[in-house]
C-alpha atoms as a PDB file:
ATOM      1  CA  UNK A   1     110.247  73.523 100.606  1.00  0.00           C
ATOM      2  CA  UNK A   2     107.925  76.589 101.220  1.00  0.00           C
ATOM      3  CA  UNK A   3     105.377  76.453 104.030  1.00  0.00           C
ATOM      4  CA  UNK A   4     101.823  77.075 101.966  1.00  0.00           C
ATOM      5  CA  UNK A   5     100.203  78.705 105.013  1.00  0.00           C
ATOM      6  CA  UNK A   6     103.460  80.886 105.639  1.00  0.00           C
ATOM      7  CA  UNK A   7     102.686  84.866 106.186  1.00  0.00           C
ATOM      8  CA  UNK A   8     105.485  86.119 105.027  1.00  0.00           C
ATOM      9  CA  UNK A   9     104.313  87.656 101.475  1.00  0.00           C
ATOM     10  CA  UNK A  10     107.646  89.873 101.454  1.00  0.00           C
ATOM     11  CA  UNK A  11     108.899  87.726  98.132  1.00  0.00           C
ATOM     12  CA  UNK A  12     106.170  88.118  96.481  1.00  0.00           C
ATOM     13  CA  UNK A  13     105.513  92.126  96.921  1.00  0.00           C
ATOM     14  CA  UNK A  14     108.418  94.047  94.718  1.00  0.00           C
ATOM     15  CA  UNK A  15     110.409  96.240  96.759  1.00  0.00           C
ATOM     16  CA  UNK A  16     110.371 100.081  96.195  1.00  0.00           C
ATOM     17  CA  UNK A  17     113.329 100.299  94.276  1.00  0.00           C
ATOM     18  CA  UNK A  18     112.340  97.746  91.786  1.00  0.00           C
ATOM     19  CA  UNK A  19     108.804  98.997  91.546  1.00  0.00           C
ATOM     20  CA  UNK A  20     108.417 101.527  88.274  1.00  0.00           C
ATOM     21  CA  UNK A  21     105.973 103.981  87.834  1.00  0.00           C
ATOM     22  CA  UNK A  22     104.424 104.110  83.665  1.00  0.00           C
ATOM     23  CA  UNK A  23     104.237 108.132  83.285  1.00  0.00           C
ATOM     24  CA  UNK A  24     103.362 109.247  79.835  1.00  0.00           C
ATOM     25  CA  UNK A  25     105.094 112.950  79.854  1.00  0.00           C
ATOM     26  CA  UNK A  26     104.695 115.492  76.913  1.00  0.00           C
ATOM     27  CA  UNK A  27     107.206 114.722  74.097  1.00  0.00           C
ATOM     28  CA  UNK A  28     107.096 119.266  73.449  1.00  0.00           C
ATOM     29  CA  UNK A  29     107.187 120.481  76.964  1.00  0.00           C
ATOM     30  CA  UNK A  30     107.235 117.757  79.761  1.00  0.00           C
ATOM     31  CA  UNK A  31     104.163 118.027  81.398  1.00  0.00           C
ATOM     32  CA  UNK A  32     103.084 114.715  83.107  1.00  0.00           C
ATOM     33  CA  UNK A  33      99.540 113.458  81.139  1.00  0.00           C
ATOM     34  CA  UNK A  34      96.345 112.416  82.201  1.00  0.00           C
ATOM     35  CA  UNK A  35      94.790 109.478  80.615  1.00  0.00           C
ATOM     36  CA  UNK A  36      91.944 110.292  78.171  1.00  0.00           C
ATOM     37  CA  UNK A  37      89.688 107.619  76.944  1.00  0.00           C
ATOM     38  CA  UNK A  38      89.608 106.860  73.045  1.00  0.00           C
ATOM     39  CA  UNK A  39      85.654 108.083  72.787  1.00  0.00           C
ATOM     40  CA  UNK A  40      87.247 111.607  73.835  1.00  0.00           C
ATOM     41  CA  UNK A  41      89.186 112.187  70.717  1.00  0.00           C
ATOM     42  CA  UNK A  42      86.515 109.751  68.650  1.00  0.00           C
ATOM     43  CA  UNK A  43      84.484 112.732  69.381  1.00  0.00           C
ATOM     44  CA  UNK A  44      87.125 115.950  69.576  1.00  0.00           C
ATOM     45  CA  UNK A  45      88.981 115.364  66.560  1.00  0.00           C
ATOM     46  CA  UNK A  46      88.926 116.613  63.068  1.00  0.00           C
ATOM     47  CA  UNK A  47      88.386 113.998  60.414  1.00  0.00           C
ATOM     48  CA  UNK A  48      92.034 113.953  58.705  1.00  0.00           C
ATOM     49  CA  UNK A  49      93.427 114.157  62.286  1.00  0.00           C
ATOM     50  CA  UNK A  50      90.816 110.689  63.324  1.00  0.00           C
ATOM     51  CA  UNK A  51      92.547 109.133  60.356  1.00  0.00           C
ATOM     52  CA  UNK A  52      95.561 108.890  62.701  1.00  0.00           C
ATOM     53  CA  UNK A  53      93.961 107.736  65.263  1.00  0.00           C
ATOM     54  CA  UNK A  54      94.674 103.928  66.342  1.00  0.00           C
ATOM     55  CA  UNK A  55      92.318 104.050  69.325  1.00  0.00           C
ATOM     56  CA  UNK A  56      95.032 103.448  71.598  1.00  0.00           C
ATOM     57  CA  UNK A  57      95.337 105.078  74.591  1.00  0.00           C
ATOM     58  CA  UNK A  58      96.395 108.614  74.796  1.00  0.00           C
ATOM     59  CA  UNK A  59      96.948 111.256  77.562  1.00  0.00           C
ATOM     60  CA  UNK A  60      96.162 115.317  77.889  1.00  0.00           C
ATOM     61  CA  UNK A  61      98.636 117.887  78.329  1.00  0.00           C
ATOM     62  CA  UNK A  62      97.309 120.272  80.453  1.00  0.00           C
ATOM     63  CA  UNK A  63     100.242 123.099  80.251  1.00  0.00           C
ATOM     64  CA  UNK A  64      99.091 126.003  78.527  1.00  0.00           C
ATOM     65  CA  UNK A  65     101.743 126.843  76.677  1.00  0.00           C
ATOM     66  CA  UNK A  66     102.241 123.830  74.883  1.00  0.00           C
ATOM     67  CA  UNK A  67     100.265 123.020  71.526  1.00  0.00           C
ATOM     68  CA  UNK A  68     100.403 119.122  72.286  1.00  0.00           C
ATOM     69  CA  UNK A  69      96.825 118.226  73.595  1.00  0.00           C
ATOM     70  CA  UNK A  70      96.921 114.469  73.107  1.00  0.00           C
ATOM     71  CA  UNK A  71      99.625 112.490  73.261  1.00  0.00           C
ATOM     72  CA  UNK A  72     101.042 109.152  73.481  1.00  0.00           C
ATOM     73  CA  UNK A  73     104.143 107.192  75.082  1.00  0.00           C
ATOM     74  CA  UNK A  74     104.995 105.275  72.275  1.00  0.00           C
ATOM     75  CA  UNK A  75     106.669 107.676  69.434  1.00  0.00           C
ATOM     76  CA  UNK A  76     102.922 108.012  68.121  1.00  0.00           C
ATOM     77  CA  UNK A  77     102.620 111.933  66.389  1.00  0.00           C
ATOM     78  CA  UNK A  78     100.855 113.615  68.823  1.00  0.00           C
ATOM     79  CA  UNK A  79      97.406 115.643  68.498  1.00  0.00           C
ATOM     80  CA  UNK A  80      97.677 119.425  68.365  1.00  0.00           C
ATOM     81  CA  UNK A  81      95.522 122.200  68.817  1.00  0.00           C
ATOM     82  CA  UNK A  82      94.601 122.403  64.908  1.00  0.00           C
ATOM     83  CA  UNK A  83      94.004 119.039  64.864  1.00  0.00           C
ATOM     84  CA  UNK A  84      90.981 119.640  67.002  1.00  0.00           C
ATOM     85  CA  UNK A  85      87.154 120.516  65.991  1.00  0.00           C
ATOM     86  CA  UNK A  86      86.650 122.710  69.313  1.00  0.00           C
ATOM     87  CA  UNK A  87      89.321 124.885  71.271  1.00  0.00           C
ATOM     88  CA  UNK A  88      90.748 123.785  74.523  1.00  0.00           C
ATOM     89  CA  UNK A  89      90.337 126.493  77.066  1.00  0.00           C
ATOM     90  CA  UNK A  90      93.363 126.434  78.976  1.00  0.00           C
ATOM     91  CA  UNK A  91      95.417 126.072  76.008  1.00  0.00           C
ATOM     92  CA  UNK A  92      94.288 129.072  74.536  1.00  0.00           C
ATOM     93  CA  UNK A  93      95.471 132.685  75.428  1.00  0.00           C
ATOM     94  CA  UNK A  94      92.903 134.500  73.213  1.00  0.00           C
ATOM     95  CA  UNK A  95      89.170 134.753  74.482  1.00  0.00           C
ATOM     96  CA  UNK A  96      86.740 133.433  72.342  1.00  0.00           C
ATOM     97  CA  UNK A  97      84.820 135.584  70.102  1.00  0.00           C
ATOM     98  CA  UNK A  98      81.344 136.729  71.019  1.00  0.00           C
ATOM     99  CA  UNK A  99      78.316 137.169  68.207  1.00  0.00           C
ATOM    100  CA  UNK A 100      76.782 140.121  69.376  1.00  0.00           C
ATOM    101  CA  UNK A 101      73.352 140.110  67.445  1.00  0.00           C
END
């Protein structure tokens, strides 16, 4: 029988080598992703691309040579730079266009 008022908390605490870290990498290019919050692509995304959209959670690939911008974990088709209504700055190698007037 186990002492209630015991210290020892070593069972219940998951050692380091059973402990696993969830990364969501790049399915193109590996780059480890940051989380992005559903509102994000709610409000970056071009309507046939939003169709697609489950509002689950996806992540940002920040490598610039990569067209992946949002991705998720699961298998899901990821979001590309077309598939955007505004251009990513550090995915693009081109400078944007100025209206000189």
């Amino acid at each position: 029988m186990s002492d209630c008022c015991s210290s020892d908390t070593s069972a219940a605490l998951p050692s380091a080598k059973t402990r696993v870290e969830k990364v969501a990498i790049c399915p193109s290019c590996g780059e480890k992703g940051k989380p992005v919050k559903p509102i994000t692509l709610q409000s970056l995304l071009k309507p046939e691309a939003l169709s697609r959209f489950d509002g689950g959670v996806r992540h940002f690939c920040s490598s610039p040579g990569c067209d992946v911008v949002y991705f998720s974990g699961y298998g899901i088709v990821p979001f590309l730079k077309g598939d955007l209504t505004v251009r990513v700055g550090i995915k693009e190698d081109t400078a944007s266009r100025l209206l000189l007037l």
